[in-house]
Protein backbone atom coordinates (compact mmCIF):
# COMPACT_ATOMS: atom_id res chain seq x y z
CA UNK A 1 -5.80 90.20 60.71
CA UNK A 2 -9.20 91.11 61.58
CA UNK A 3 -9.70 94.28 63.60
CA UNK A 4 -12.44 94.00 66.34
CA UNK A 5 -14.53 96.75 66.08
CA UNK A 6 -17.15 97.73 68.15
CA UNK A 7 -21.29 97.35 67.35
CA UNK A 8 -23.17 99.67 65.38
CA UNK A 9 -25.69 101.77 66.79
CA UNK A 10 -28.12 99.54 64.17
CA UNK A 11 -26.36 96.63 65.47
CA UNK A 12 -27.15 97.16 69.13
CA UNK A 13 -30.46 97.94 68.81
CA UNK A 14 -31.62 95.16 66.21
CA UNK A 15 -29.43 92.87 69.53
CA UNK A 16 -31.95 94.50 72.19
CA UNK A 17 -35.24 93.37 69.84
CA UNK A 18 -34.22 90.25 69.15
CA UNK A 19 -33.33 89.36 72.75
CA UNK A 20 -36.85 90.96 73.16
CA UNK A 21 -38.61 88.41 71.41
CA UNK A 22 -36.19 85.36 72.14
CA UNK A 23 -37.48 86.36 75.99
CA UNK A 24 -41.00 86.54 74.96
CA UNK A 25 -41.14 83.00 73.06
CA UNK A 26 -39.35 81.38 75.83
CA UNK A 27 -41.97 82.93 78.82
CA UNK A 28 -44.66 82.38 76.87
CA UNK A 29 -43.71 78.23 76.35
CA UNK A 30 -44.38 78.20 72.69
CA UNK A 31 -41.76 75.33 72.25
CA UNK A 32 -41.72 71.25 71.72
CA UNK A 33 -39.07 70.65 74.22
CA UNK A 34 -40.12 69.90 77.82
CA UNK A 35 -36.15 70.66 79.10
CA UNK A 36 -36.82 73.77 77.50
CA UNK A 37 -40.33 74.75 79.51
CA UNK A 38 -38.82 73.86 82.53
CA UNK A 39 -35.67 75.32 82.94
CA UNK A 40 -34.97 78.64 83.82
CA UNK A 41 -33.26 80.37 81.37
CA UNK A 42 -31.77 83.89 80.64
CA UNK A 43 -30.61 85.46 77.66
CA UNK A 44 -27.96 87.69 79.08
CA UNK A 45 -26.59 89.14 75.56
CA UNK A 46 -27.79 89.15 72.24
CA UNK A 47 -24.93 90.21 69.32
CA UNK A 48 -25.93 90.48 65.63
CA UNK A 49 -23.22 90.55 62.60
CA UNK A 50 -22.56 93.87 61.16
CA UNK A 51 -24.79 92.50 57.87
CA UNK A 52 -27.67 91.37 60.67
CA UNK A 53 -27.74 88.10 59.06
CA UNK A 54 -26.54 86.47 62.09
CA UNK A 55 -27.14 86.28 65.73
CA UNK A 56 -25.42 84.72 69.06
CA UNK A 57 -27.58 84.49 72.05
CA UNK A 58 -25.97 83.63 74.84
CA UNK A 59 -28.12 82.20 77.67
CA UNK A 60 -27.59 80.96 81.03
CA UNK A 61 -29.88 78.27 82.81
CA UNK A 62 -30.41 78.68 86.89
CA UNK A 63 -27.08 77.75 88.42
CA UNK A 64 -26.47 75.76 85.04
CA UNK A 65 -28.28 73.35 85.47
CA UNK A 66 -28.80 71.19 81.86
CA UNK A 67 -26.80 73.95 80.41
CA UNK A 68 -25.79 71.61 77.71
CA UNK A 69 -28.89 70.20 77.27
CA UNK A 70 -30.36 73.29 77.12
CA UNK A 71 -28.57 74.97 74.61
CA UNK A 72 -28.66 71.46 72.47
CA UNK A 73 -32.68 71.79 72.29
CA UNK A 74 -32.45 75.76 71.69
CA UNK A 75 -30.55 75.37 68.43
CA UNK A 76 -32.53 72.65 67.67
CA UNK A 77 -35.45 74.84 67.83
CA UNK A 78 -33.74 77.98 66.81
CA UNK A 79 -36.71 77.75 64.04
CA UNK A 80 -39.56 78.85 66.03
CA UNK A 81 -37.30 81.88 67.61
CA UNK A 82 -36.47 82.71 63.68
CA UNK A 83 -40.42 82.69 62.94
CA UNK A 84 -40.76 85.14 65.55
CA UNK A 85 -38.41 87.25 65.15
CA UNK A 86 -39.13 87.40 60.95
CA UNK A 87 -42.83 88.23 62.15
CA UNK A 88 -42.45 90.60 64.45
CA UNK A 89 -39.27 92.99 63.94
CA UNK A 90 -39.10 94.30 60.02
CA UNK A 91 -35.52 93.54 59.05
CA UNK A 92 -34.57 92.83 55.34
CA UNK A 93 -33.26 89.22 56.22
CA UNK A 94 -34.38 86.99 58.83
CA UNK A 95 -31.17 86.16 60.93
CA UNK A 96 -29.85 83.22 61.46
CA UNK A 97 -29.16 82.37 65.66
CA UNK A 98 -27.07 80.21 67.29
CA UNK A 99 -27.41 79.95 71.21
CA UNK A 100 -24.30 79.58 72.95
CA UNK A 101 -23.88 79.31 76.86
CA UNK A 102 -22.48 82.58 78.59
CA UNK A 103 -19.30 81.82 80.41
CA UNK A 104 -18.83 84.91 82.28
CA UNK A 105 -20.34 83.52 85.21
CA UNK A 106 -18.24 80.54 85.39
CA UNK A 107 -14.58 83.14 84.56
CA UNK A 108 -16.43 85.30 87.07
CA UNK A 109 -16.66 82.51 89.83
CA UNK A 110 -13.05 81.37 88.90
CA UNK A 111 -11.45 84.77 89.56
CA UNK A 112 -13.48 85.05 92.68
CA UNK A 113 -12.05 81.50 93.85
CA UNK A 114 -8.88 82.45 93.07
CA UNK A 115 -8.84 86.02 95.02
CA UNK A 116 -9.92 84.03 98.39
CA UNK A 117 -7.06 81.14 97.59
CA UNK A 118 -4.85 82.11 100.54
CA UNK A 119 -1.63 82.53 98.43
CA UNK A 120 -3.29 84.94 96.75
CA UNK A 121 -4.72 87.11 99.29
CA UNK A 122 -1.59 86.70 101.23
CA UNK A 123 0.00 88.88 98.22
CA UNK A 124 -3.02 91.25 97.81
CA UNK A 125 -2.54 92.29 101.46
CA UNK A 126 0.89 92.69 101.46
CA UNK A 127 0.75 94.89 98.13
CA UNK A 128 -2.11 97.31 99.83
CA UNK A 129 0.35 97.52 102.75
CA UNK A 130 3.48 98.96 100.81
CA UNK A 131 1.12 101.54 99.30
């Protein structure tokens, strides 16, 4: 069974340079895709394998909008983000990324809806009144 264990130090910090650059390339429009220009995208984690030969991005478009779309033309031009990031950090091995959409938002929103759902807050109430 495979233990998860928490990032390296190395790990962490190789995660904060290549979100860095993956920021840089997509302000400065360097890309073929229009979807990609247009939309307004964050990279809200980077996390690198313990060998740094691979990285997850996860991103997040404005509200979501084309978040599928989005993330279809990012790995489809995950090639200009590896250029960069071989050219400008000086790791061993270029890493190979995959962008993947950040769901916390969405869980977030879910467990927010289902705090206000009356049932709910009904029983929250009466549990803060018996203590």
């Amino acid at each position: 069974m495979a233990e998860n264990k928490e990032p390296s130090q190395r790990q962490l910090r190789v995660g904060q340079e290549i979100k860095r650059v993956i920021t840089s390339v997509l302000e400065k429009g360097d890309l073929r895709s229009e979807e990609i220009r247009n939309a307004f995208i964050t990279v809200t984690e980077v996390r690198v394998s313990p060998d740094l030969k691979y990285v997850t991005a996860y991103v997040m478009t404005l509200n979501g909008q084309n978040l599928g779309l989005v993330l279809e033309m990012l790995n489809a031009e995950k090639g200009v983000f590896k250029k960069q990031i071989g050219a400008k950090l000086q790791l061993r091995y270029t890493p190979d990324i995959t962008f993947r959409a950040d769901d916390t938002f969405l869980e977030a929103d879910r467990i927010e809806k289902l705090l206000r759902h009356p049932k709910v807050a009904a029983d929250l109430k009466k549990t803060a009144e018996e203590e």
